[in-house]
N, C-alpha and C. Protein backbone atom coordinates (compact mmCIF):
# COMPACT_ATOMS: atom_id res chain seq x y z
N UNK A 1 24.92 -73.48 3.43
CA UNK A 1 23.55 -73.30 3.81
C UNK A 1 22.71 -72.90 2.61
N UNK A 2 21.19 -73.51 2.54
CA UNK A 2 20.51 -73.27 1.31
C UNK A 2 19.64 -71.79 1.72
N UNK A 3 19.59 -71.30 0.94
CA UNK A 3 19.10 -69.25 1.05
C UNK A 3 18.08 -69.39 0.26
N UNK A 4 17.03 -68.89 0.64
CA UNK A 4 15.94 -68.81 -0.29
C UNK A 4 15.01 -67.40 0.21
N UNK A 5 14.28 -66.50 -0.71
CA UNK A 5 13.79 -65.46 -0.67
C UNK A 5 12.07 -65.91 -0.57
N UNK A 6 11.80 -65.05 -0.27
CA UNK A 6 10.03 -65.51 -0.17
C UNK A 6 9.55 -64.56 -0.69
N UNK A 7 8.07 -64.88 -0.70
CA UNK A 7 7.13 -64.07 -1.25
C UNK A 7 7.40 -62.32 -1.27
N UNK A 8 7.69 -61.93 0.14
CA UNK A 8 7.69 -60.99 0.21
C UNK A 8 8.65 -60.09 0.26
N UNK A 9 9.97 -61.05 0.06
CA UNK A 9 11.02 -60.71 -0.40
C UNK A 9 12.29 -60.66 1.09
N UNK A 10 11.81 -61.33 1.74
CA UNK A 10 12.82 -61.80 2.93
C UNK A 10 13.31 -62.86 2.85
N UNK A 11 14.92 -62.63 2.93
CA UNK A 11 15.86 -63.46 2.74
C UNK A 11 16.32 -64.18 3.98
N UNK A 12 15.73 -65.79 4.08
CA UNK A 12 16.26 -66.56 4.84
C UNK A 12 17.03 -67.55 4.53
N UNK A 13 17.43 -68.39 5.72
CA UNK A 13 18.12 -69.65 5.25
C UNK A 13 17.08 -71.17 5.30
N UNK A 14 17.40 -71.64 4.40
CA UNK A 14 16.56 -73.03 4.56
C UNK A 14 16.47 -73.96 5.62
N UNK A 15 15.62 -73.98 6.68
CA UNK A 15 15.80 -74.91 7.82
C UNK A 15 15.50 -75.93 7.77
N UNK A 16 15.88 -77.11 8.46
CA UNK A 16 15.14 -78.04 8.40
C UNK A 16 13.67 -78.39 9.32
N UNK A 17 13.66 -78.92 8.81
CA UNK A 17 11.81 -79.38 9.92
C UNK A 17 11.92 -79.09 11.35
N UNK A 18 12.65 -80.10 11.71
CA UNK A 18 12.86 -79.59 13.49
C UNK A 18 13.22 -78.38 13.69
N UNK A 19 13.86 -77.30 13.02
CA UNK A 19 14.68 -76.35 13.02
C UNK A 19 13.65 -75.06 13.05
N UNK A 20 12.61 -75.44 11.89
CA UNK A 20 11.51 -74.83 11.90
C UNK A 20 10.51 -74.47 12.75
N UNK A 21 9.95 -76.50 13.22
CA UNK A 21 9.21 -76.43 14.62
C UNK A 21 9.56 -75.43 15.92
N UNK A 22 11.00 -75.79 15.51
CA UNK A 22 11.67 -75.31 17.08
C UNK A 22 11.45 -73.69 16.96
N UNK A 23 11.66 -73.19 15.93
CA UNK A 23 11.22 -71.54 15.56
C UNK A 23 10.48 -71.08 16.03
N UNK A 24 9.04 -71.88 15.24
CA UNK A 24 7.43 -71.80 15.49
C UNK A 24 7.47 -71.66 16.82
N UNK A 25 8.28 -72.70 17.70
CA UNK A 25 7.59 -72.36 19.25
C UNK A 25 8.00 -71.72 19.98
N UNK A 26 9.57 -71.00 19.42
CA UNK A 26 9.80 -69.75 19.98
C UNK A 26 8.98 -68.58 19.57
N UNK A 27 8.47 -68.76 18.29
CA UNK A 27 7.50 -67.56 18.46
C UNK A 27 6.29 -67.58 19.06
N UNK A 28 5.74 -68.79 19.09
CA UNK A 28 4.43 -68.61 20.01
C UNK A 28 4.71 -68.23 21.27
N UNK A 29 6.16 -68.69 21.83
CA UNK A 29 6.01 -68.42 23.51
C UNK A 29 6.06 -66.73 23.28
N UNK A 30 6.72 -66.34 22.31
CA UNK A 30 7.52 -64.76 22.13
C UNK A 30 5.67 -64.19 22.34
N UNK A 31 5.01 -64.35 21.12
CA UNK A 31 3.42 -64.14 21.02
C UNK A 31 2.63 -64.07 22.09
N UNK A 32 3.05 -65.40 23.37
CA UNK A 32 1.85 -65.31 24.33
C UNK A 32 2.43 -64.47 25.18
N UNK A 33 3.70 -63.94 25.70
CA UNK A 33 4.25 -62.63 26.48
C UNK A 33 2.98 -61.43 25.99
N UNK A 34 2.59 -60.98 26.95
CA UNK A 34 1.97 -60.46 26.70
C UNK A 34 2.79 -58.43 26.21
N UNK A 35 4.38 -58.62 26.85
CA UNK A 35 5.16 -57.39 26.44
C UNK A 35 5.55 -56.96 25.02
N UNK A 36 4.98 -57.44 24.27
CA UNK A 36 5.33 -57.00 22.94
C UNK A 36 4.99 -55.93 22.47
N UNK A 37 5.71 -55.16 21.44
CA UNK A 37 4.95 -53.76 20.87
C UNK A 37 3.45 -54.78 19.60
N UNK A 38 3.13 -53.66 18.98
CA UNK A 38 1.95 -54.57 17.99
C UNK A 38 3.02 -54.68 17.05
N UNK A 39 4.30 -54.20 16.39
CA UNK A 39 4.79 -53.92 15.31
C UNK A 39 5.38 -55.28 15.61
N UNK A 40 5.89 -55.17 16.54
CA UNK A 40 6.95 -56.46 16.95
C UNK A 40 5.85 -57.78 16.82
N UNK A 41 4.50 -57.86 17.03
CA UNK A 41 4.30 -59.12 17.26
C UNK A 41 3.73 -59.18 15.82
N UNK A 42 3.52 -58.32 15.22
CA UNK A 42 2.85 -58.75 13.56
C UNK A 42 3.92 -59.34 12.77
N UNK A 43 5.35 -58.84 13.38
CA UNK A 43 6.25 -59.19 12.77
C UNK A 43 6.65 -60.90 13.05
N UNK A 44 6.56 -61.01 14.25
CA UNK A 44 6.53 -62.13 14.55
C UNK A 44 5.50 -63.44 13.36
N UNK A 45 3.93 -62.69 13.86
CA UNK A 45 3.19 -63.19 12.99
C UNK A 45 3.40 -64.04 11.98
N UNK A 46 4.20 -63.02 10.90
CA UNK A 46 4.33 -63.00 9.75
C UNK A 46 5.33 -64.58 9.44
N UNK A 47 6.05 -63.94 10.37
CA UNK A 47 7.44 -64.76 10.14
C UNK A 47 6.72 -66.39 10.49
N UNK A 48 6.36 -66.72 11.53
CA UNK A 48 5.22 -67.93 12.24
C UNK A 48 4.43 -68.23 10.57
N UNK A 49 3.66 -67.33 9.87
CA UNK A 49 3.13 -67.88 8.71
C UNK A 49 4.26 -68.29 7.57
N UNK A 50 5.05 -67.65 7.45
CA UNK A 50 5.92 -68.07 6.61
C UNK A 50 6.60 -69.53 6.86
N UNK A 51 7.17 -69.63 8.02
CA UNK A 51 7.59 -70.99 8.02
C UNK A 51 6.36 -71.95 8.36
N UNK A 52 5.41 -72.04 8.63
CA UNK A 52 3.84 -72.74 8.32
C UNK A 52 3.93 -73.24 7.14
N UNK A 53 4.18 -72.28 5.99
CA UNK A 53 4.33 -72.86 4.43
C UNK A 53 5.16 -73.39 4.22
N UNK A 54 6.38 -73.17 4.99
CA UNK A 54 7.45 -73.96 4.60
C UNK A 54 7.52 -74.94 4.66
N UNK A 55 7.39 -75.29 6.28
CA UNK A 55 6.86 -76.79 7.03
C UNK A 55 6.25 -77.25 6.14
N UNK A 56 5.26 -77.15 5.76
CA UNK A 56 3.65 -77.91 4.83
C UNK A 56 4.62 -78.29 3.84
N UNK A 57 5.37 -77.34 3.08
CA UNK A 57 6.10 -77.65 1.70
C UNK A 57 7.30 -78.88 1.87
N UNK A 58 8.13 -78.90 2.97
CA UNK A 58 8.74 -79.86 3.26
C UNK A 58 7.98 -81.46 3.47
N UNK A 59 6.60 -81.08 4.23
CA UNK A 59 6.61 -82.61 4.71
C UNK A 59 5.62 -82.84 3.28
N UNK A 60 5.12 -81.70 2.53
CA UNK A 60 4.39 -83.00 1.34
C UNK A 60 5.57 -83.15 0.20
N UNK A 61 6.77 -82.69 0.16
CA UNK A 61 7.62 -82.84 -0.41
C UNK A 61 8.43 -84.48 -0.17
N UNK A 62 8.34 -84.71 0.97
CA UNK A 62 8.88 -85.81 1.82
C UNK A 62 7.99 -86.78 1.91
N UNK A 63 6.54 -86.52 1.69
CA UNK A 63 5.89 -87.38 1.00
C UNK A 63 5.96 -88.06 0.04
N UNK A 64 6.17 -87.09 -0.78
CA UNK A 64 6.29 -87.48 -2.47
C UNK A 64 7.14 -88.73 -2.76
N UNK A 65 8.52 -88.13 -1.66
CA UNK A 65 9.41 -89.35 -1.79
C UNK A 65 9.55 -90.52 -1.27
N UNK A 66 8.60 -90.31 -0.21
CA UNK A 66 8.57 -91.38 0.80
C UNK A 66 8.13 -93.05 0.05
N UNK A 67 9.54 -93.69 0.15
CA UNK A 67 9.36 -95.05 -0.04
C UNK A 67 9.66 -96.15 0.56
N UNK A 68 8.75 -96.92 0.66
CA UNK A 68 8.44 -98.26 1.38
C UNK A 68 9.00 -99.78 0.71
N UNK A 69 9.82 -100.14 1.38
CA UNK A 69 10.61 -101.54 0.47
C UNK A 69 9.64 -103.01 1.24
N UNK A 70 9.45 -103.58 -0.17
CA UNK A 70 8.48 -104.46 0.34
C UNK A 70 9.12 -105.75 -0.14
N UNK A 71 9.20 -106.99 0.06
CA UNK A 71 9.65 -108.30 -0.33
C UNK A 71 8.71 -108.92 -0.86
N UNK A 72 8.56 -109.26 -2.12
CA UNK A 72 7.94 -109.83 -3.02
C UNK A 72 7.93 -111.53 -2.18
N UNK A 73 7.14 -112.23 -2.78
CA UNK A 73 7.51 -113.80 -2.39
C UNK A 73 8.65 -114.48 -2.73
N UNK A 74 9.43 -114.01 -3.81
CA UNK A 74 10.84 -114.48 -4.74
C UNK A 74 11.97 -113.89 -3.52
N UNK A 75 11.48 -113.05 -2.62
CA UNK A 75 12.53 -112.33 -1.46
C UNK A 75 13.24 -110.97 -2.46
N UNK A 76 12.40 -111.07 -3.68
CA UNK A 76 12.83 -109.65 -3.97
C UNK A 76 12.31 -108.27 -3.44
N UNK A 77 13.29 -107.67 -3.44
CA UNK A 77 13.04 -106.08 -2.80
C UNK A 77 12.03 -105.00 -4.19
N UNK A 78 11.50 -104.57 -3.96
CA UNK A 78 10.77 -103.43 -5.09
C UNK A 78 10.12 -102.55 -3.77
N UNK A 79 10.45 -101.29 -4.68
CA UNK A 79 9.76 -99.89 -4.22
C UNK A 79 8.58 -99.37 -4.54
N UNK A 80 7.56 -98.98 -3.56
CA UNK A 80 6.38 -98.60 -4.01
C UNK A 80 6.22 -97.37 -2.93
N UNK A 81 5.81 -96.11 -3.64
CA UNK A 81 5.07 -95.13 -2.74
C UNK A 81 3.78 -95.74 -1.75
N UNK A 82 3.75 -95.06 -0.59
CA UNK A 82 3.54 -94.75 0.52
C UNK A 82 2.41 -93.70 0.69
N UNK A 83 1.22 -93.87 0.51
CA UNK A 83 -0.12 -93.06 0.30
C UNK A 83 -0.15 -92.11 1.53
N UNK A 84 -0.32 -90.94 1.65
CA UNK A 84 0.00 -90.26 3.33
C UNK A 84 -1.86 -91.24 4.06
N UNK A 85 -1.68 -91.02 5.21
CA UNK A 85 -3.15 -91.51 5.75
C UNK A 85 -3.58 -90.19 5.22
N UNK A 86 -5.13 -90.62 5.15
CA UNK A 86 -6.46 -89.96 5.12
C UNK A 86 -6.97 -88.97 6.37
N UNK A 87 -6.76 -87.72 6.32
CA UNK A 87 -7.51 -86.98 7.35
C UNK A 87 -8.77 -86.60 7.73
């Protein structure tokens, strides 16, 4: 498993994307309970922003690499990046 420390010096493991999502929405459901202490849900918070950056860092990372195989007219194959759409 890949371990990586953050900003603030909490040591997690590297998730993957879905792994992440799936996090995120355990903490929102955890968040909208309305039984939480405040300590407990800032903590939550925190953790919800942290993998936010992570997410973001993965998918423009996966951007970067993202390549598209195209067939020339000769039926040759060549690789060209993949522009993300425009928001």
């Amino acid at each position: 498993m890949d371990w990586k420390r953050s900003a603030r010096g909490v040591v997690s493991k590297r998730l993957s994307l879905g792994n992440t999502l799936d996090r995120l929405e355990q903490i929102v459901q955890s968040l909208e309970r309305e039984e939480l202490e405040l300590e407990e849900a800032l903590r939550l918070f925190d953790e919800g922003m942290e993998l936010i950056r992570a997410a973001e860092r993965q998918i423009s990372e996966s951007e970067g690499r993202l390549k598209q195989v195209l067939v020339d007219r000769r039926g040759r194959q060549r690789h060209v990046d993949v522009e993300p759409p425009e928001q």
